[in-house]
Protein backbone atom coordinates (compact mmCIF):
# COMPACT_ATOMS: atom_id res chain seq x y z
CA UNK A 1 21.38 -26.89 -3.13
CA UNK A 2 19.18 -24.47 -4.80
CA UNK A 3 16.78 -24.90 -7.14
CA UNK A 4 14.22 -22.85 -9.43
CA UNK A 5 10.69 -23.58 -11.61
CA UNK A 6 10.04 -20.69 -13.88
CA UNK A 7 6.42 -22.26 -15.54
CA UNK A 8 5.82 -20.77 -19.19
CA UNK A 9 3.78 -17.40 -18.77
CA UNK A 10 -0.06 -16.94 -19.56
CA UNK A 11 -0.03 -15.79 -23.87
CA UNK A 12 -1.97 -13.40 -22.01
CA UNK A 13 -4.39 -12.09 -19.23
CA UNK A 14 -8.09 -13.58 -19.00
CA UNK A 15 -8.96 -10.29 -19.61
CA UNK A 16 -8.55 -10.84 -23.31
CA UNK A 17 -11.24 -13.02 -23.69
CA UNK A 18 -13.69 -10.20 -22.73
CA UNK A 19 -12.10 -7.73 -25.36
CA UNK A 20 -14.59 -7.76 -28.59
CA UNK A 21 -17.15 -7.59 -25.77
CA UNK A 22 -15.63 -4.32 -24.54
CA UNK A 23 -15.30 -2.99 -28.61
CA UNK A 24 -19.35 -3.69 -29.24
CA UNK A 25 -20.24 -2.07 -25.98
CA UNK A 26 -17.49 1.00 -26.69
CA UNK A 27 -19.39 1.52 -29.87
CA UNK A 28 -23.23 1.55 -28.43
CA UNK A 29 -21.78 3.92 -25.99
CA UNK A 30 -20.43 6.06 -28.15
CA UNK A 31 -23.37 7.02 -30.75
CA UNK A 32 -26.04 6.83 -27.37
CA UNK A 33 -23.66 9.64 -25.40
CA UNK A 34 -23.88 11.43 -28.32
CA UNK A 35 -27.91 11.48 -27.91
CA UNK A 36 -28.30 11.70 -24.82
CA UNK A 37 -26.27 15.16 -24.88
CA UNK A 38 -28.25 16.21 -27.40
CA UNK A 39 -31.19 15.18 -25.84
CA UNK A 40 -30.42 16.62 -22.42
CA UNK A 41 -29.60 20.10 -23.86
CA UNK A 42 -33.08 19.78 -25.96
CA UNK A 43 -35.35 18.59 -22.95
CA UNK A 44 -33.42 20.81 -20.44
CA UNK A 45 -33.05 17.15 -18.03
CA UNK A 46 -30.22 17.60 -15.44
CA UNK A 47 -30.75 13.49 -15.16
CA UNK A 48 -29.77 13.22 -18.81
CA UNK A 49 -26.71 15.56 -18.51
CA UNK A 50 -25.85 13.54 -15.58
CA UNK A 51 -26.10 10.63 -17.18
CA UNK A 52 -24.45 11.58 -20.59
CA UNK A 53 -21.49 12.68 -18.25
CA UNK A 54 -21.52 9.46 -16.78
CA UNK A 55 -21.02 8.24 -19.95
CA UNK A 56 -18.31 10.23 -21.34
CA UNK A 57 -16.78 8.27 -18.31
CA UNK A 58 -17.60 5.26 -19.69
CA UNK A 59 -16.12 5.77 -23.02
CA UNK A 60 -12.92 7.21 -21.73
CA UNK A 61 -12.62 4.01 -19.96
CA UNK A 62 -13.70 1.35 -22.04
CA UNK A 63 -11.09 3.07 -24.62
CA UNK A 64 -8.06 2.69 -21.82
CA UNK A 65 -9.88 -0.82 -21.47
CA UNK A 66 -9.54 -2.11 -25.30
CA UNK A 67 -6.02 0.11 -25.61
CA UNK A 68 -4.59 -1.57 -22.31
CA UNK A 69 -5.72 -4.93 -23.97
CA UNK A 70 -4.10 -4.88 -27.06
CA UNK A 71 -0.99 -2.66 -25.69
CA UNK A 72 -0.53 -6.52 -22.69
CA UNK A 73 -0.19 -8.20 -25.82
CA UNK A 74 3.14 -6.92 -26.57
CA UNK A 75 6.13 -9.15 -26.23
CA UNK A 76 8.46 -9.08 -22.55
CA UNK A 77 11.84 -6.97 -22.81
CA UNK A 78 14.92 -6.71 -20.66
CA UNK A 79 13.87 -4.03 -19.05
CA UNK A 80 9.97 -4.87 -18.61
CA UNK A 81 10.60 -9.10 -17.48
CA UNK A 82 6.75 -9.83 -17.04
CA UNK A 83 5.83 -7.62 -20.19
CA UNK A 84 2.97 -4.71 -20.37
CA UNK A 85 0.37 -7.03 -18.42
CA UNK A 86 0.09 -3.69 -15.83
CA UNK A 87 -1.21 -1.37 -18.22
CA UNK A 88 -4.37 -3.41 -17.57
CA UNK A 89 -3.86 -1.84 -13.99
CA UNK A 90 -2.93 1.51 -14.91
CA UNK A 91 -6.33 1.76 -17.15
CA UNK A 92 -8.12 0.44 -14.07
CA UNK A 93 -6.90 3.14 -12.18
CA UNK A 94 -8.19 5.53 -14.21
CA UNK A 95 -11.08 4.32 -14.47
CA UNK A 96 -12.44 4.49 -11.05
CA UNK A 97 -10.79 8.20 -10.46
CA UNK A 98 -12.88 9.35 -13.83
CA UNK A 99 -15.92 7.41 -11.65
CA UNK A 100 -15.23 9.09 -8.59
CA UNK A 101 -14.59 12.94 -10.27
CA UNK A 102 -18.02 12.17 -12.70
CA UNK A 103 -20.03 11.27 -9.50
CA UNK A 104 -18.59 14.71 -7.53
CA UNK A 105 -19.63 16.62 -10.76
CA UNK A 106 -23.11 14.98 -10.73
CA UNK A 107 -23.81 15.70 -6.87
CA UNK A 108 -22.40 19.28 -7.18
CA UNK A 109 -24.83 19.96 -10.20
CA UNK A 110 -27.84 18.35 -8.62
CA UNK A 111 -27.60 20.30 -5.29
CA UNK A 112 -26.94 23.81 -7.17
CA UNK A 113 -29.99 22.95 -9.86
CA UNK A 114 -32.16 21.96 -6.28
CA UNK A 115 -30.53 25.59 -4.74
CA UNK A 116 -31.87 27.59 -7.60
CA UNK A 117 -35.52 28.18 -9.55
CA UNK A 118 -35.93 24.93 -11.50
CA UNK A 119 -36.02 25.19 -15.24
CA UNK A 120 -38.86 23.55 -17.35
CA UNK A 121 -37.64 19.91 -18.15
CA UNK A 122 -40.01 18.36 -21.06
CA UNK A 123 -40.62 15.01 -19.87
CA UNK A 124 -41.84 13.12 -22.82
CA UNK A 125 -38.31 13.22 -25.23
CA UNK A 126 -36.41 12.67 -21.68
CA UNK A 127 -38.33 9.46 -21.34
CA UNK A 128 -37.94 8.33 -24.92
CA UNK A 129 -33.92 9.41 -24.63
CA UNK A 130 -33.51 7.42 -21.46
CA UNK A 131 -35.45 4.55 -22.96
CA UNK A 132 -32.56 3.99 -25.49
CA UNK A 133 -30.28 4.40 -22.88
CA UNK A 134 -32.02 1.35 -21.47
CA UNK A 135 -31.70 -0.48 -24.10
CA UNK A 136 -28.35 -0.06 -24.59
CA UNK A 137 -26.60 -0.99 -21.45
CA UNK A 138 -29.00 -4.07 -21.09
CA UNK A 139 -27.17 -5.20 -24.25
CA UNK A 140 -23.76 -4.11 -22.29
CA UNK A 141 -24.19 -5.43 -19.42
CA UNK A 142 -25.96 -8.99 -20.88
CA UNK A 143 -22.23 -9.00 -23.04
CA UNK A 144 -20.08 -8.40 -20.14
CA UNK A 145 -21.40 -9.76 -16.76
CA UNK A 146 -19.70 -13.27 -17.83
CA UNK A 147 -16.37 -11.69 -18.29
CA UNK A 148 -16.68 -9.38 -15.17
CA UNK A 149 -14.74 -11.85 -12.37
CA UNK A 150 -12.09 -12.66 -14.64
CA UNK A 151 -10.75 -8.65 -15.52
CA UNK A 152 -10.50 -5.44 -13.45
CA UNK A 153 -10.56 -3.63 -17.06
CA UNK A 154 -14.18 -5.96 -17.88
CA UNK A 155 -15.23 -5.50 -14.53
CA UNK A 156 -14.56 -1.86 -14.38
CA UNK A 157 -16.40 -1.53 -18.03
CA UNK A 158 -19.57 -3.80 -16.45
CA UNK A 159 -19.23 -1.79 -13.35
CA UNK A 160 -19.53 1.47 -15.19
CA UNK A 161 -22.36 -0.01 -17.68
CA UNK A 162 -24.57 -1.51 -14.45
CA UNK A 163 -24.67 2.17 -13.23
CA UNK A 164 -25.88 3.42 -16.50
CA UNK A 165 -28.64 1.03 -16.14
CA UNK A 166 -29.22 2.53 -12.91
CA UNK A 167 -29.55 5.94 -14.43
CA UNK A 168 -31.83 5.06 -17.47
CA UNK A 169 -34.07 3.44 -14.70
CA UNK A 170 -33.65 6.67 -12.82
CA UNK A 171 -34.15 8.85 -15.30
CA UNK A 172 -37.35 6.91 -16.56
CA UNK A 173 -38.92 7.29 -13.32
CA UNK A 174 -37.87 10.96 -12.66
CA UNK A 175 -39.61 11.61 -16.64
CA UNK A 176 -42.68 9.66 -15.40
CA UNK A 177 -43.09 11.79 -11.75
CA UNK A 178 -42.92 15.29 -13.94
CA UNK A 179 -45.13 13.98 -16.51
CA UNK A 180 -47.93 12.84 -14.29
CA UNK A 181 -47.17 15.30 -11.00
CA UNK A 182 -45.40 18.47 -12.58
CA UNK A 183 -42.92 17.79 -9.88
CA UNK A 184 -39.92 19.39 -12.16
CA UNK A 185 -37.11 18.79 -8.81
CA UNK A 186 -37.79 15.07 -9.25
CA UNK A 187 -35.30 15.28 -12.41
CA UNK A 188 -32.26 16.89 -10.11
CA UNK A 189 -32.99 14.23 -7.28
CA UNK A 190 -32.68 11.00 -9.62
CA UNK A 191 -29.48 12.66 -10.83
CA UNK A 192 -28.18 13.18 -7.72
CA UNK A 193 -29.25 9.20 -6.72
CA UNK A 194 -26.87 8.18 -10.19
CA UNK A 195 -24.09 10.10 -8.44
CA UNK A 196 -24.27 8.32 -5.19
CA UNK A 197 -24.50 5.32 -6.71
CA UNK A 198 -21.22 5.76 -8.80
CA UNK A 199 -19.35 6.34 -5.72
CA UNK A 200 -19.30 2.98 -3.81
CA UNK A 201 -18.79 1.06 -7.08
CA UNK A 202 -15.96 3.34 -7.70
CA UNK A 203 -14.08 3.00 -4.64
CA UNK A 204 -14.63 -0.98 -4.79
CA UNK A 205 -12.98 -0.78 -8.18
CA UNK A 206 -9.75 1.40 -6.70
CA UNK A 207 -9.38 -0.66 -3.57
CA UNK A 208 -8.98 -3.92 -6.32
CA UNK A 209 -6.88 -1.65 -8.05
CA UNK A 210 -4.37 -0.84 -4.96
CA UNK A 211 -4.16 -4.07 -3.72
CA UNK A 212 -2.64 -5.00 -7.04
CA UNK A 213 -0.31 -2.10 -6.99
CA UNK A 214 0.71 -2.83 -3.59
CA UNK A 215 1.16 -6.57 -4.44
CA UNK A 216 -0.98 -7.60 -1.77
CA UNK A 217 -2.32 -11.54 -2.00
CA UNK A 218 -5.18 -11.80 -3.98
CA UNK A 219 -8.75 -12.17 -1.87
CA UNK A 220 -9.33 -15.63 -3.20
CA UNK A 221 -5.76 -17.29 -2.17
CA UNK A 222 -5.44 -18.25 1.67
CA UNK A 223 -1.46 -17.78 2.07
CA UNK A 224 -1.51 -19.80 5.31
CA UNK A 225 -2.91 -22.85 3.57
CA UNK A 226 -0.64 -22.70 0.63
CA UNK A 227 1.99 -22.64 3.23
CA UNK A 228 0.69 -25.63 4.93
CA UNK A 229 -0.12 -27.39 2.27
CA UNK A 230 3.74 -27.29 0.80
CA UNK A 231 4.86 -28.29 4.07
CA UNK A 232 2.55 -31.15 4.82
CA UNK A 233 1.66 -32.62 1.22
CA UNK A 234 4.87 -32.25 -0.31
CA UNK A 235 6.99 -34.77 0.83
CA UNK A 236 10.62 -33.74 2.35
CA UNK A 237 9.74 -30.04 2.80
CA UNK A 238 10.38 -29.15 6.23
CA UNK A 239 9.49 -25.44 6.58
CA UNK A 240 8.07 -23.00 4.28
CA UNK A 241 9.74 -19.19 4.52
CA UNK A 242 10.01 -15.76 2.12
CA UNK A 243 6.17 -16.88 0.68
CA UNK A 244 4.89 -14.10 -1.30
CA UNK A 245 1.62 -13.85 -3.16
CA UNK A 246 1.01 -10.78 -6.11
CA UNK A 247 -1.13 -10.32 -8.97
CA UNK A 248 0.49 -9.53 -12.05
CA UNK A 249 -2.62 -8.78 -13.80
CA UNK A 250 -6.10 -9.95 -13.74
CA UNK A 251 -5.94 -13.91 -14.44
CA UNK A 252 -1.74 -13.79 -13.58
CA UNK A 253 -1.02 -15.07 -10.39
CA UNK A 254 3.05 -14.67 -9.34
CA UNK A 255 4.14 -16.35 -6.42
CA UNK A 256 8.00 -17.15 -4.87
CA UNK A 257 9.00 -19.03 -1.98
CA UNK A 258 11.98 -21.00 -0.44
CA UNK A 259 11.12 -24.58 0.73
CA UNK A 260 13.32 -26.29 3.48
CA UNK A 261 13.98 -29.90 2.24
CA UNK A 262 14.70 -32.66 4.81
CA UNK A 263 16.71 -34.44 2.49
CA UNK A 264 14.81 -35.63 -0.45
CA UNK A 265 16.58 -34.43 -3.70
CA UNK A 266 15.78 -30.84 -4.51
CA UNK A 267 14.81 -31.30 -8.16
CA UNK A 268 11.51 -34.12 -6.48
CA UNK A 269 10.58 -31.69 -3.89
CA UNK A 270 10.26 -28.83 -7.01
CA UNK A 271 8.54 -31.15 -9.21
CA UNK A 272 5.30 -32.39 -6.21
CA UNK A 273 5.49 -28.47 -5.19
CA UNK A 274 5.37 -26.99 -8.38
CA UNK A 275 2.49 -29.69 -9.24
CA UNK A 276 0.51 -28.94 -5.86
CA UNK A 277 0.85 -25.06 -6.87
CA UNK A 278 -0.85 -25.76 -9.87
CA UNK A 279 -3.76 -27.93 -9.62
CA UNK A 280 -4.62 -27.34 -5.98
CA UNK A 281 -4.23 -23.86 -6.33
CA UNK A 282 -4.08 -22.53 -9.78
CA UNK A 283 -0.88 -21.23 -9.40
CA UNK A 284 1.22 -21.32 -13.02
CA UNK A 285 4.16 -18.84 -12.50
CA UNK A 286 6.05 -20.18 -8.83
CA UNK A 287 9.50 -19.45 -8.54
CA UNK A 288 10.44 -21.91 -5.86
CA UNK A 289 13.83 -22.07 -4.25
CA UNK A 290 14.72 -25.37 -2.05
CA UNK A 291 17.08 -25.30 0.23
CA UNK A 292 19.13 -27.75 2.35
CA UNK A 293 18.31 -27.60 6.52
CA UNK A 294 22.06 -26.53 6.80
CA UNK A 295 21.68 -23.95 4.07
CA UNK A 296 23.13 -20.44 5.12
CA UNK A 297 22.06 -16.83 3.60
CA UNK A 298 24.07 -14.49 5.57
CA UNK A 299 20.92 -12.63 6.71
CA UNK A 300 19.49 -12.09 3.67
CA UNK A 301 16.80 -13.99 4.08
CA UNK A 302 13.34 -12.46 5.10
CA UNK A 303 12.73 -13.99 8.05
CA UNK A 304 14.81 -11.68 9.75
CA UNK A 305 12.75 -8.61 8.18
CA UNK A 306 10.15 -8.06 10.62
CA UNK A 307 7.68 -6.66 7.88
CA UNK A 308 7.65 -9.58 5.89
CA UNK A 309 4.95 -12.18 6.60
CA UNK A 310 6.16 -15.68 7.90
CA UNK A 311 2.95 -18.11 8.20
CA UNK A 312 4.27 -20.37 10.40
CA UNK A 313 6.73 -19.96 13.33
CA UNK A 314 9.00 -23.27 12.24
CA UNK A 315 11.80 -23.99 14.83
CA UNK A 316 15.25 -23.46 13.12
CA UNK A 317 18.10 -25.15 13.57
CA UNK A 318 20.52 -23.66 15.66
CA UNK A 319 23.20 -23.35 12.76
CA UNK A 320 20.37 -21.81 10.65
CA UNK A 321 19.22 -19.61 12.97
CA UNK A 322 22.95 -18.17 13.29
CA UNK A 323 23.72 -18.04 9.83
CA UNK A 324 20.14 -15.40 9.86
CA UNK A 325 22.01 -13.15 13.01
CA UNK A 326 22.26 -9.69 11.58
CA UNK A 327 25.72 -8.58 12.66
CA UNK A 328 25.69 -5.25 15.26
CA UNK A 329 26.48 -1.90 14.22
């Protein structure tokens, strides 16, 4: 006998609780990117270019961030079954390849202003420019920190917004070392320090990214004691097999597995595991299949697949394991 739990879905990712956070901090960004180009053609600061092109990235991706937001929202189809909850992903995505091409523009204009005769840089409206700057993405990052575990799209936006803090801080000190020293290649070093430190926050940001694309189990779920748990807590399930683990979207765990039953009825053993799933583990959306000790699936099943990940070796029985023989070419 075979049996199925499809819980109601999430109205919607956690992100959405972070997105008038993401709007406010969008708009700061906006008008201070506007001065701090201004100001960096004016002043003649390669750390204020750098900066204001690390915050172009910023807008472009706080944008995708509120747009992927709002565009989730939009009812399932026949077509799309779990809805738009991935353009959250997508945006993500984009977001740390903008980081990663803004920090290879910032190193490659660093090392040819270093290379080459440094112009004059006038250090007293670069410090006042990067002082707003600081202002700014304290405000973004006090608004967004909280939301930051909960969303790639918040934590790519807070991710984005801590580096800007960096570079105001950077950018304050380089302003300071010219003003007091005269030492005018202080400027392209601190803007060459903001590009390295985009780059490991960016590739953190695209590994989260990939292992949702590639459906992997999320870092905070232990498959193996999921697994044991539904086959020592729940009572009549005999084996656990074909457990998978995905993220759907940030705050949207999916998970699917087919439960051996030792003879209790099917619709008792879905009702403890679907229950176990979800306070033990957090897990709303389990599609759960239970399945008699005699049951046959002509192969089908993913034990036999090699690259499919079986937690526990469970002993079959022998008319089990022969209904799972693949027959020879």
């Amino acid at each position: 006998m075979h049996a199925h739990a499809h819980p109601h879905v999430p109205a919607g990712p956690a992100a959405d609780r972070g997105e008038w956070r993401l709007v406010v901090v969008l708009g700061l960004t906006t008008l201070y990117l506007l001065a701090e180009v201004s100001g960096g053609l004016l002043t003649g600061s390669l750390a204020l270019l750098a900066d204001s092109g690390h915050l172009l990235g910023d807008v472009l991706a706080l944008g995708m961030a509120v747009a992927a937001m709002r565009f989730a929202r939009r009812p399932a189809t026949a077509g799309k079954t779990y809805g738009f909850y991935r353009a959250e992903v997508l945006s993500a995505l984009i977001n740390s390849v903008v980081l990663l091409l803004v920090a290879i523009w910032v190193l490659y204009a660093a090392w040819e202003r270093l290379s080459h005769p440094l112009p004059a840089v006038e250090a007293v409206p670069m410090m006042l420019v990067a002082f707003g700057g600081l202002l700014v993405t304290l405000i973004g990052v006090a608004l967004l920190h909280s939301q930051a575990a909960e969303s790639l799209n918040v934590r790519g936006a807070f991710l984005e917004v801590l580096g800007d803090l960096f570079g105001s801080l950077g950018t304050l000190l380089a302003g300071a070392v010219i003003l007091l020293t005269g030492f005018v290649a202080a400027d392209a070093l601190v803007s060459a320090l903001i590009g390295l430190l985009i780059v490991p926050r960016a590739w953190a940001l695209l590994h989260s990214v990939v292992d949702v694309l590639l459906e992997a189990t999320p870092r905070n779920i232990d498959s193996r004691a999921i697994e044991a748990a539904l086959r020592n807590d729940v009572p009549g399930v005999a084996a656990v097999h074909d457990l998978h683990i995905w993220t759907i979207s940030s705050g949207f765990v999916a998970m699917s597995a087919h439960l051996q039953s030792s003879g209790r009825a099917s619709a008792d053993v879905l009702h403890d595991a679907q229950r176990l799933l979800r306070e033990r583990f957090a897990i709303e959306h389990a599609t759960l299949q239970v399945e008699a000790t005699d049951h046959a699936d002509d192969g089908a099943c993913c034990v036999a697949d090699p690259r499919c990940f079986v937690p526990t070796a469970v002993p079959l029985p022998a008319t089990r394991a022969r209904s799972r023989t693949m027959p020879r070419a």
